[in-house]
PDB file of N, CA and C in Angstrom:
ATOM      1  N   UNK A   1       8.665  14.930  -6.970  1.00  0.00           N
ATOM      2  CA  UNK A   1       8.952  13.844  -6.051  1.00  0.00           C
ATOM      3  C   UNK A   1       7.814  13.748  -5.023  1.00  0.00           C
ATOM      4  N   UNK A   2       7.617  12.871  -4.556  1.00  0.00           N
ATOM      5  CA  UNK A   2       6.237  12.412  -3.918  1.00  0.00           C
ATOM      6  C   UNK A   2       6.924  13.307  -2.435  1.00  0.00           C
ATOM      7  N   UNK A   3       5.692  13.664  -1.471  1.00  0.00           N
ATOM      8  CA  UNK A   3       5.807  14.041  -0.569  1.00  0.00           C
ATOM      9  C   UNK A   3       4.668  13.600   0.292  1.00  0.00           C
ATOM     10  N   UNK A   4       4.449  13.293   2.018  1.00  0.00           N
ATOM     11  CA  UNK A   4       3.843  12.768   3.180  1.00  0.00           C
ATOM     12  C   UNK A   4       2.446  13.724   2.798  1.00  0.00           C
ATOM     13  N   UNK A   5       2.210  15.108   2.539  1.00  0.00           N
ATOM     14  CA  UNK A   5       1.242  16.042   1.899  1.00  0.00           C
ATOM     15  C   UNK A   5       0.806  15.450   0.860  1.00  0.00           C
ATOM     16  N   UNK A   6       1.351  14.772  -0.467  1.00  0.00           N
ATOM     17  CA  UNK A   6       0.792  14.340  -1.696  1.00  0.00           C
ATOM     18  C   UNK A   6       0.126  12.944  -1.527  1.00  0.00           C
ATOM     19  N   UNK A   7       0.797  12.424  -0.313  1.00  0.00           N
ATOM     20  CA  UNK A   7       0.459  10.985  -0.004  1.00  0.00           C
ATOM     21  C   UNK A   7      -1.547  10.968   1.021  1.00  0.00           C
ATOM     22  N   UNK A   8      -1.327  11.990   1.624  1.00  0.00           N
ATOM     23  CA  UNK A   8      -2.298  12.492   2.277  1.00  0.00           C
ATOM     24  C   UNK A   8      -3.704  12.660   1.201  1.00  0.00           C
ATOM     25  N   UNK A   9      -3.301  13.875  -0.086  1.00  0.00           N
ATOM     26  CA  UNK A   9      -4.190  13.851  -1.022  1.00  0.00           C
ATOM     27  C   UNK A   9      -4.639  12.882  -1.175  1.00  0.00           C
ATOM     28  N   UNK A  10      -3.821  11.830  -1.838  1.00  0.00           N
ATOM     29  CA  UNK A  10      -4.235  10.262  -2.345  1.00  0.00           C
ATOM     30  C   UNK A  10      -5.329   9.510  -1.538  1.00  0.00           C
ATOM     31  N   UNK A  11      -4.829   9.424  -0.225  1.00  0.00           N
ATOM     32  CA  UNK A  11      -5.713   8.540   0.561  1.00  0.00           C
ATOM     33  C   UNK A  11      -7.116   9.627   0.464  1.00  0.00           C
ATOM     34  N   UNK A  12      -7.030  10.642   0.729  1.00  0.00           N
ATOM     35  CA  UNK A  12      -8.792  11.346   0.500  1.00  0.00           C
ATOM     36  C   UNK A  12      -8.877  10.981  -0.682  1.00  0.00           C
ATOM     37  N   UNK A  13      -8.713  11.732  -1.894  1.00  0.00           N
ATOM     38  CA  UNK A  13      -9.196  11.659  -3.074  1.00  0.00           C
ATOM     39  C   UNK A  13      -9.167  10.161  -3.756  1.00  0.00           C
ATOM     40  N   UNK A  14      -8.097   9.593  -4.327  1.00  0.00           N
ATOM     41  CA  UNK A  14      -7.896   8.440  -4.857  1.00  0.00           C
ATOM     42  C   UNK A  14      -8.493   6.949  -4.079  1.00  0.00           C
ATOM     43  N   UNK A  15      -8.565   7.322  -2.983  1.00  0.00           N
ATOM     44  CA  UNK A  15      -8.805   6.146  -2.100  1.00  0.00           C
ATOM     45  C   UNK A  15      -9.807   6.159  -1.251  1.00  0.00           C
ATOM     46  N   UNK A  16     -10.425   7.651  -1.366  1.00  0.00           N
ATOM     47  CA  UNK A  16     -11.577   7.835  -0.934  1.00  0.00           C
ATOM     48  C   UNK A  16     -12.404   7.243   0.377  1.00  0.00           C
ATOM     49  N   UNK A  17     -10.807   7.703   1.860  1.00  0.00           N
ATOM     50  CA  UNK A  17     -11.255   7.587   3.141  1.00  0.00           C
ATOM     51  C   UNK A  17     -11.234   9.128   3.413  1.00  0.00           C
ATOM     52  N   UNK A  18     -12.144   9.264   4.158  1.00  0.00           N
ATOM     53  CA  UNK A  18     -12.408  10.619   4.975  1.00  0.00           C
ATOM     54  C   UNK A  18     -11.652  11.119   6.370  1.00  0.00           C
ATOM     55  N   UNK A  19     -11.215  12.106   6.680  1.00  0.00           N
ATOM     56  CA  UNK A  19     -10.807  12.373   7.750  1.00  0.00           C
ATOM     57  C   UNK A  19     -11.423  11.655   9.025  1.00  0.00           C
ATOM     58  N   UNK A  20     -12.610  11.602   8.951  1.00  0.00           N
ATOM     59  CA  UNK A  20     -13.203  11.170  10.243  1.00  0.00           C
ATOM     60  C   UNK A  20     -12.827   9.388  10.259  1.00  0.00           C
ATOM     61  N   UNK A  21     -12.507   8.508   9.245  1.00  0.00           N
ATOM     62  CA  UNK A  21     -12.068   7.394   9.779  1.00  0.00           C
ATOM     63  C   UNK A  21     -10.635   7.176  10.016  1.00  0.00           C
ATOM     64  N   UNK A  22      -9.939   7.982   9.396  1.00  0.00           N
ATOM     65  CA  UNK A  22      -8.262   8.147   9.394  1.00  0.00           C
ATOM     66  C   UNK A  22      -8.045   9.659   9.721  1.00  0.00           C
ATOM     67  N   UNK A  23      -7.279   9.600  10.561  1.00  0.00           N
ATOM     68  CA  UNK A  23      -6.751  11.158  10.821  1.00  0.00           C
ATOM     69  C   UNK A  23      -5.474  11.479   9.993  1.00  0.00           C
ATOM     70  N   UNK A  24      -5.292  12.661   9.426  1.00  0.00           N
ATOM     71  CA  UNK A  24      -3.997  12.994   9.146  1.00  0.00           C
ATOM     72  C   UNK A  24      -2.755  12.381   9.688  1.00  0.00           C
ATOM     73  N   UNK A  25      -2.645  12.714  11.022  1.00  0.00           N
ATOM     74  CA  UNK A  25      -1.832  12.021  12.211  1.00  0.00           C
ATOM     75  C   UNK A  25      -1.954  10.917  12.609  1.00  0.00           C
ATOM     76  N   UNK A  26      -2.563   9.975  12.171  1.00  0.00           N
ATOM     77  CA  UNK A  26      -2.585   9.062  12.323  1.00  0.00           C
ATOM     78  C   UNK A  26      -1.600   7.884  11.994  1.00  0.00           C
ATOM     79  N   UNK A  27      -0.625   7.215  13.384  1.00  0.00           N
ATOM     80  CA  UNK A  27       0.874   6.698  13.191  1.00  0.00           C
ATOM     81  C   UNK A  27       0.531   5.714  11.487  1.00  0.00           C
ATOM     82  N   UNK A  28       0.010   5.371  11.119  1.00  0.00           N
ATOM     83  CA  UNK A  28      -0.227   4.297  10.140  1.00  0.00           C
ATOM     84  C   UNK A  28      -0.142   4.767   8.989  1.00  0.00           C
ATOM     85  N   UNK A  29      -0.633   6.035   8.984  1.00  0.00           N
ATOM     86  CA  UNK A  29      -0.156   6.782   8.009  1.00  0.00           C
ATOM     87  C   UNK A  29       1.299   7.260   7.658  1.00  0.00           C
ATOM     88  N   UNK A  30       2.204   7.755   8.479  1.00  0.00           N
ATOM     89  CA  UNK A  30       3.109   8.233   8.240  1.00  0.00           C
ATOM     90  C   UNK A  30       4.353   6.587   8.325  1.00  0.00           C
ATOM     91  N   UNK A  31       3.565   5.849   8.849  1.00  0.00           N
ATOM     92  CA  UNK A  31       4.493   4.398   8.688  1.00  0.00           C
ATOM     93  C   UNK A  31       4.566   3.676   7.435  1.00  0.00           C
ATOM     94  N   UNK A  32       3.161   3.717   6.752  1.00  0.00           N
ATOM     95  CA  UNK A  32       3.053   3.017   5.608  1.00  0.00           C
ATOM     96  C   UNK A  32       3.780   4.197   4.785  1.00  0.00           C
ATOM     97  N   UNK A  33       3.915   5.240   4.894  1.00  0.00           N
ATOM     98  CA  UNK A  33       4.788   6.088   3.672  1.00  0.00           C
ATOM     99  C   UNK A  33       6.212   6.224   3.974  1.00  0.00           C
ATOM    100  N   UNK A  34       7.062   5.758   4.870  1.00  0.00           N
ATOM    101  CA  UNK A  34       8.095   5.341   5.716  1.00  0.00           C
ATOM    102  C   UNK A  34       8.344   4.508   4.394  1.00  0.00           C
ATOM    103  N   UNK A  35       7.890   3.209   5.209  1.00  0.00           N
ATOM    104  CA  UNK A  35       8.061   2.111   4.689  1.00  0.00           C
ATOM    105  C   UNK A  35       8.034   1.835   3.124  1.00  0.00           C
ATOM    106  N   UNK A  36       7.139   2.933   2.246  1.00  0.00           N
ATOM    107  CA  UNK A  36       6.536   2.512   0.837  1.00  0.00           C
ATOM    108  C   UNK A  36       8.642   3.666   0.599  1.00  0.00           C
ATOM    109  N   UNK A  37       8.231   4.363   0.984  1.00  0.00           N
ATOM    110  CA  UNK A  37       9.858   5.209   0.689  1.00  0.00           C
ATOM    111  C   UNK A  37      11.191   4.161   0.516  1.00  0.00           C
ATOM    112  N   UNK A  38      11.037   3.515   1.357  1.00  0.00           N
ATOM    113  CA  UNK A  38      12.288   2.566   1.756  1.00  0.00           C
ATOM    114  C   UNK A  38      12.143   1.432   0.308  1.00  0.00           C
ATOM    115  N   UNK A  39      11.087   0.501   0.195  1.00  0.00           N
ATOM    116  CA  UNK A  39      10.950  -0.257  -0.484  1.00  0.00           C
ATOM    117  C   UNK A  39      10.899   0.058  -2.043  1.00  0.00           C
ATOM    118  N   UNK A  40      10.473   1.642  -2.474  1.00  0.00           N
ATOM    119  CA  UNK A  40      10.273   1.834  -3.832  1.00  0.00           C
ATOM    120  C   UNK A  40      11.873   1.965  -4.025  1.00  0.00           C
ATOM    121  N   UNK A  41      11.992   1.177  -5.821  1.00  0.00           N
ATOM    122  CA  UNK A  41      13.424   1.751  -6.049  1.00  0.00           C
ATOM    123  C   UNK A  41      13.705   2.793  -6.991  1.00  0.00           C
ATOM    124  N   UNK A  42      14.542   3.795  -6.021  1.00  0.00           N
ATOM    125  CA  UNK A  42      14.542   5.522  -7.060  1.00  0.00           C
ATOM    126  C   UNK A  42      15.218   5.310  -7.423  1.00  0.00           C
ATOM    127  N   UNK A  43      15.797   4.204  -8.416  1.00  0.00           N
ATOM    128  CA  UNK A  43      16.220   3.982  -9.838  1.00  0.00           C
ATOM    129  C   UNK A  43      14.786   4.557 -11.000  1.00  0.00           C
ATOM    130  N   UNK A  44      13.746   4.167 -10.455  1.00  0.00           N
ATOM    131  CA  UNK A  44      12.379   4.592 -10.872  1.00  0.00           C
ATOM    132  C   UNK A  44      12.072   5.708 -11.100  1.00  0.00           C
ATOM    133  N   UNK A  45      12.681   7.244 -10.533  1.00  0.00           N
ATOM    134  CA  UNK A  45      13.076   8.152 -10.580  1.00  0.00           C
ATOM    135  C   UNK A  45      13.598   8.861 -11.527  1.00  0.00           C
ATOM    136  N   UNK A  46      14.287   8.386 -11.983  1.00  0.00           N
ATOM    137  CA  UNK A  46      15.677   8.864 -13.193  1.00  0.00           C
ATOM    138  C   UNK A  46      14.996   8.371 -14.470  1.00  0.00           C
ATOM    139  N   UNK A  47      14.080   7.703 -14.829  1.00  0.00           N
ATOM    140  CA  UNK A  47      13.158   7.163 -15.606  1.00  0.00           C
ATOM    141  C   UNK A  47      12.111   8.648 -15.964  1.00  0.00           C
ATOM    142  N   UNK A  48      11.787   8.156 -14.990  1.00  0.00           N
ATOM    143  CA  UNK A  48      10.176   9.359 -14.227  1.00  0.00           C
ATOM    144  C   UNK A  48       9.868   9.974 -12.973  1.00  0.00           C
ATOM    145  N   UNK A  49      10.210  11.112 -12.575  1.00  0.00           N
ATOM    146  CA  UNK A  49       9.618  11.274 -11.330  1.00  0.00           C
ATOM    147  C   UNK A  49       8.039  11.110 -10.938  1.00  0.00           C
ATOM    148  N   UNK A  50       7.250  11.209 -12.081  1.00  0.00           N
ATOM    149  CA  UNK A  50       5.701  10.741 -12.013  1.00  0.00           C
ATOM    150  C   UNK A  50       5.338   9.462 -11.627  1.00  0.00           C
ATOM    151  N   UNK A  51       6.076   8.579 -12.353  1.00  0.00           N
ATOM    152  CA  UNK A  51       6.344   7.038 -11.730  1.00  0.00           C
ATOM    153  C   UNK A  51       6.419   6.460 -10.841  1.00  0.00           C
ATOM    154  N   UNK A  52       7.596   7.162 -10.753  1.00  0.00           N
ATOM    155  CA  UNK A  52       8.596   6.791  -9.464  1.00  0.00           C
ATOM    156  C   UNK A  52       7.052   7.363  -8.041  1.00  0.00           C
ATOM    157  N   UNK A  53       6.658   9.114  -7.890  1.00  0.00           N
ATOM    158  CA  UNK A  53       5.961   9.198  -7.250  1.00  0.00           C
ATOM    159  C   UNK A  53       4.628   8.402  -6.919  1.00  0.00           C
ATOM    160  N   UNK A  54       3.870   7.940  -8.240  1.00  0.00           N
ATOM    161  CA  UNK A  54       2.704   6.557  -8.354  1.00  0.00           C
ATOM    162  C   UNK A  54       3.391   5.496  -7.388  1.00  0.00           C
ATOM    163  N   UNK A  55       3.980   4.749  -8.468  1.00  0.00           N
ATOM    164  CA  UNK A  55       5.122   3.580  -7.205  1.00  0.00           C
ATOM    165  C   UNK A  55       4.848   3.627  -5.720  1.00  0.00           C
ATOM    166  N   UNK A  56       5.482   5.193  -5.147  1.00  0.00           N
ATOM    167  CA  UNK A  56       5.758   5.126  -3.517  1.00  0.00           C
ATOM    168  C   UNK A  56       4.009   5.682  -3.033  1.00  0.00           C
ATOM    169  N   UNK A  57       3.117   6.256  -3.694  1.00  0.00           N
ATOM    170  CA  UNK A  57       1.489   6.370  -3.403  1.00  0.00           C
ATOM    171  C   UNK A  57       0.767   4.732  -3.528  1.00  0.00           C
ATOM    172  N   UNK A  58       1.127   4.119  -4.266  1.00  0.00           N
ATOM    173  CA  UNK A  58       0.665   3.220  -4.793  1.00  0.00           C
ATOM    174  C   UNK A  58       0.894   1.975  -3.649  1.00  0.00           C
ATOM    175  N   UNK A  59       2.282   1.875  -3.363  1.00  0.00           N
ATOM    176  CA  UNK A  59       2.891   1.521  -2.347  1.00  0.00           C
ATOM    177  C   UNK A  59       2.360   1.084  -0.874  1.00  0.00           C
ATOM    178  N   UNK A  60       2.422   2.252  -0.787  1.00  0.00           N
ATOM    179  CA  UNK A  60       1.866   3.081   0.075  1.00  0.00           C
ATOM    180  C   UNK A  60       0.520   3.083   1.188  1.00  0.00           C
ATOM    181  N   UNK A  61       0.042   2.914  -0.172  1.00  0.00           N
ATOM    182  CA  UNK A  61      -1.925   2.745  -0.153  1.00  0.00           C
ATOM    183  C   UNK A  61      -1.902   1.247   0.394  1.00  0.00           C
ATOM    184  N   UNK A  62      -1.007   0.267  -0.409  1.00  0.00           N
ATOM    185  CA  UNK A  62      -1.161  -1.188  -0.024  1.00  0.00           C
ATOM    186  C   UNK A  62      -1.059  -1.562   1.379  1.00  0.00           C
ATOM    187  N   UNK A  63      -0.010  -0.971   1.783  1.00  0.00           N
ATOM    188  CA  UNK A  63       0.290  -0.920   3.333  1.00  0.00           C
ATOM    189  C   UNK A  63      -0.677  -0.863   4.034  1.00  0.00           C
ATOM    190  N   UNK A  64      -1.160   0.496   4.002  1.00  0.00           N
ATOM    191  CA  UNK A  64      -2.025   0.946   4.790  1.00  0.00           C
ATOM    192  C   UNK A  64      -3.225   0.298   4.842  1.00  0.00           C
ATOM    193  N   UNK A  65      -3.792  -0.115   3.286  1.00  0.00           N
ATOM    194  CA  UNK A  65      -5.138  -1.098   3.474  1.00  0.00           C
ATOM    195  C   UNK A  65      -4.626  -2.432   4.037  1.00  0.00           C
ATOM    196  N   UNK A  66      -3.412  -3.421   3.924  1.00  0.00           N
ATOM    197  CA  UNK A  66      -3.199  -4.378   4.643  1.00  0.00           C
ATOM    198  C   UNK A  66      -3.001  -3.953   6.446  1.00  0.00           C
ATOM    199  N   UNK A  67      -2.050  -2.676   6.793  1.00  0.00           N
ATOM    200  CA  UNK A  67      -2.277  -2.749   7.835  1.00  0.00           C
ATOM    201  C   UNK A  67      -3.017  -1.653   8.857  1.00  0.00           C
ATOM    202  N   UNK A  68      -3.188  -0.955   7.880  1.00  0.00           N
ATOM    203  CA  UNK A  68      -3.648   0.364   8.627  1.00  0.00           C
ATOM    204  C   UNK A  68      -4.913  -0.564   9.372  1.00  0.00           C
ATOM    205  N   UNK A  69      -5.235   0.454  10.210  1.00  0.00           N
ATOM    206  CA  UNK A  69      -6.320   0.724  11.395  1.00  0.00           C
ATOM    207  C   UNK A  69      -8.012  -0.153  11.068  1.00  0.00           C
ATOM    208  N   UNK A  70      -7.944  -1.611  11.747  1.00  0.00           N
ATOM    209  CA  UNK A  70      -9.587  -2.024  11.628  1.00  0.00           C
ATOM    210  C   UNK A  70     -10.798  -1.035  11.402  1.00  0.00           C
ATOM    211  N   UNK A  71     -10.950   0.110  12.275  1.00  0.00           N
ATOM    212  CA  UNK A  71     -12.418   1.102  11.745  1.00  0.00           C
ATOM    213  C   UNK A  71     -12.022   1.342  10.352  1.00  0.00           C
ATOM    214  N   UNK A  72     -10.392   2.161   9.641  1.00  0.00           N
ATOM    215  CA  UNK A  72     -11.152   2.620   8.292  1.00  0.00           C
ATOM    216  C   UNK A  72     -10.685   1.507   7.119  1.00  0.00           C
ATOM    217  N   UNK A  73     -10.209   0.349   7.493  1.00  0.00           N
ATOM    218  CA  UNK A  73      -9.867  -0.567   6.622  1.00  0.00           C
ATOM    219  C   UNK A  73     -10.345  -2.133   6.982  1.00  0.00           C
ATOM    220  N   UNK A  74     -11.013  -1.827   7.948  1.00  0.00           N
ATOM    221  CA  UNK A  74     -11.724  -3.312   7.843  1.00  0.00           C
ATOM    222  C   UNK A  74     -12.820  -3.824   7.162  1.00  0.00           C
ATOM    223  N   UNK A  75     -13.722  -3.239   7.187  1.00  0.00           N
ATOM    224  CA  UNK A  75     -14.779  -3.548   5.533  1.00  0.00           C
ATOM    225  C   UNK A  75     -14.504  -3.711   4.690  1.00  0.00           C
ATOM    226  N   UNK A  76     -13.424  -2.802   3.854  1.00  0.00           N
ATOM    227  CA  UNK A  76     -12.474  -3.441   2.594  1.00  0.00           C
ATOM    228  C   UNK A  76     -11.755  -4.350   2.377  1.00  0.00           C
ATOM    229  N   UNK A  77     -10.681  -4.697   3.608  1.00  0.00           N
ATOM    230  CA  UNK A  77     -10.285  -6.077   3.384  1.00  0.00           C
ATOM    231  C   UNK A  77     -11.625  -7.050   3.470  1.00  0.00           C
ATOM    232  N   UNK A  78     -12.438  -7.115   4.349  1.00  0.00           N
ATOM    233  CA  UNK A  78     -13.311  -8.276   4.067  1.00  0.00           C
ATOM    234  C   UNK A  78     -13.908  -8.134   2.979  1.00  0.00           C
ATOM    235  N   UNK A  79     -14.157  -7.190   2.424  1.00  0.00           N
ATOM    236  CA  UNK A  79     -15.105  -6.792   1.162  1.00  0.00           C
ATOM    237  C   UNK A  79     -14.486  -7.523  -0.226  1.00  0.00           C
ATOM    238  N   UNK A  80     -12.564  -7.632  -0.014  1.00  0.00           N
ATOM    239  CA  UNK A  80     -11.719  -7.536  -1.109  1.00  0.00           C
ATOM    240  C   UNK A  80     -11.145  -8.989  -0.602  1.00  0.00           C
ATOM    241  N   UNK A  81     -11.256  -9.792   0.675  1.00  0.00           N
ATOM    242  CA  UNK A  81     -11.227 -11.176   1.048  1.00  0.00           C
ATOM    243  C   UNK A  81      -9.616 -11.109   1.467  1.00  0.00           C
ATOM    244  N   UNK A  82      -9.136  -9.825   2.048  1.00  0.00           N
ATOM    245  CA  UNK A  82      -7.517  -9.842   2.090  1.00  0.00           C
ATOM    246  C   UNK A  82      -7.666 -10.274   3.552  1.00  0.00           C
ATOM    247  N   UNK A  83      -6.065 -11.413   4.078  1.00  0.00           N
ATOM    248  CA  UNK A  83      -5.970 -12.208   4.628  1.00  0.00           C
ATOM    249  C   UNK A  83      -6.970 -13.491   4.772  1.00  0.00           C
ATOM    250  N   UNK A  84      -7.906 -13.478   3.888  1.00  0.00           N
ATOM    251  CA  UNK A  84      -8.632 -15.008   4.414  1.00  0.00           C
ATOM    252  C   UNK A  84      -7.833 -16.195   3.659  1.00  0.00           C
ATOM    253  N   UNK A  85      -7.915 -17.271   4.472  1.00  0.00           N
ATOM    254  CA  UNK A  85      -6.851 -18.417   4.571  1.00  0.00           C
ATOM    255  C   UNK A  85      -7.902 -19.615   2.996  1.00  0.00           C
ATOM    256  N   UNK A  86      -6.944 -19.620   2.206  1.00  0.00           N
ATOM    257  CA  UNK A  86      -7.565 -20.311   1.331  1.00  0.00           C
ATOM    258  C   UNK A  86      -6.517 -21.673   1.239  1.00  0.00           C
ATOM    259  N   UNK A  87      -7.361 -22.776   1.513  1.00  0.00           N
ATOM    260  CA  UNK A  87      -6.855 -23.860   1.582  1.00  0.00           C
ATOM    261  C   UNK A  87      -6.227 -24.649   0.103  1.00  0.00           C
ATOM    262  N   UNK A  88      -5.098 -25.236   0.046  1.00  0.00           N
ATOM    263  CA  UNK A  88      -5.239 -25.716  -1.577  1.00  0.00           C
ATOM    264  C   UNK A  88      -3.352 -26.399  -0.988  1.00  0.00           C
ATOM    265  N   UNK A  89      -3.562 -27.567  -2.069  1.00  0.00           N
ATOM    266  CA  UNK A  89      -2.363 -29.006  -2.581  1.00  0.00           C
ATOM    267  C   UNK A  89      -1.725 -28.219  -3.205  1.00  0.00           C
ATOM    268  N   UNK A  90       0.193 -28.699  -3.078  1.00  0.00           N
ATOM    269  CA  UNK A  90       0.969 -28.090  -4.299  1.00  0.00           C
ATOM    270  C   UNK A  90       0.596 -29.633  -5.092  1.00  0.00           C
ATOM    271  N   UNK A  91       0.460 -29.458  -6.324  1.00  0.00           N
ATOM    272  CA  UNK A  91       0.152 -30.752  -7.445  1.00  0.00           C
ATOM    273  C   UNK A  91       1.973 -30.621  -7.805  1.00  0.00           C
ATOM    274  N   UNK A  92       2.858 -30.005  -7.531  1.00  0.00           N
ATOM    275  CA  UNK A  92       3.777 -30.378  -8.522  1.00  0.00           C
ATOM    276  C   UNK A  92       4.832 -29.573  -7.775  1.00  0.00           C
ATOM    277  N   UNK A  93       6.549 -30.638  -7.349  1.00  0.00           N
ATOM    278  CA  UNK A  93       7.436 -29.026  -6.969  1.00  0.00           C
ATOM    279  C   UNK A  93       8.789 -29.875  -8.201  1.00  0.00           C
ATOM    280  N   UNK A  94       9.710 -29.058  -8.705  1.00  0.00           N
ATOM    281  CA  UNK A  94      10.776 -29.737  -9.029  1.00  0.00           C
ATOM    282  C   UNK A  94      11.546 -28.705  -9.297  1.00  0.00           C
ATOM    283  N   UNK A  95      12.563 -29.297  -9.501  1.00  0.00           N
ATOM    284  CA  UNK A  95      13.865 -28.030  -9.724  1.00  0.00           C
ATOM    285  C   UNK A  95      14.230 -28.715 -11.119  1.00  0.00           C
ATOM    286  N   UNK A  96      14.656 -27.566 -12.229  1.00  0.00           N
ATOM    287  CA  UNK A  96      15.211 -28.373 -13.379  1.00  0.00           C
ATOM    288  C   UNK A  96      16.499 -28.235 -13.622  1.00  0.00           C
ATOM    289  N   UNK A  97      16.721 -28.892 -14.180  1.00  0.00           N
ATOM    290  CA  UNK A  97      18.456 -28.817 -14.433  1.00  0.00           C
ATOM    291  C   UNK A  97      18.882 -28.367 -15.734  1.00  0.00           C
ATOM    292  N   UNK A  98      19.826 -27.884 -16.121  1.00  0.00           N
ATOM    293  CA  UNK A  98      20.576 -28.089 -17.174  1.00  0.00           C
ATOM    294  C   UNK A  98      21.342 -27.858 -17.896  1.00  0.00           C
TER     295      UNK A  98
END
C-alpha cells in the first residue's frame, strides 16, 4: 500500500525534483498526497495493491505539478503549457433522445 515515504521516493526519483527545490516538509507535498488518497478509488486495491499504489503516486504527482510551489514547478508547467488559456467555438451542442 502506498505510503507519504514511497510518495517522497517518487517525486526524487520518478519525477526527478531535488531536495533543494522541494523540501520533504514541504505543506504541498503532504496535501497533494492527502488529497490523491481521498480521490483514488481502493476498490483499485482489491484488484492490485501495485495499482492501486501507481493510481495514488500518479495522482499525486498531478497535484503537485498543477499546484505545488512556482520555484520547483513553474518551468514545467510553462514548458508543458499547463493553465494557458486556449481560445476556441463549441461548433456543435445537442442532447439526443431516444
Amino acid at each position: 500500500m502506498p505510503e507519504l515515504a514511497g510518495f517522497i521516493l517518487f517525486i526524487r526519483n520518478t519525477m526527478g525534483v531535488n531536495a533543494d527545490a522541494l523540501a520533504d516538509d514541504d505543506p504541498a507535498v503532504s496535501l497533494s498526497w492527502s488529497m490523491s488518497l481521498d480521490w483514488v478509488n481502493r476498490q483499485i486495491a482489491c484488484i492490485s495493491p501495485v495499482l492501486y499504489s501507481q493510481a495514488v503516486y500518479n495522482l499525486a504527482a498531478s497535484f503537485l505539478l498543477n499546484f505545488g510551489p512556482e520555484v520547483a514547478f513553474g518551468p514545467v508547467r510553462e514548458k508543458l503549457g499547463i493553465n494557458n488559456f486556449t481560445a476556441g467555438v463549441i461548433s456543435a451542442s445537442s442532447d439526443e433522445s431516444t
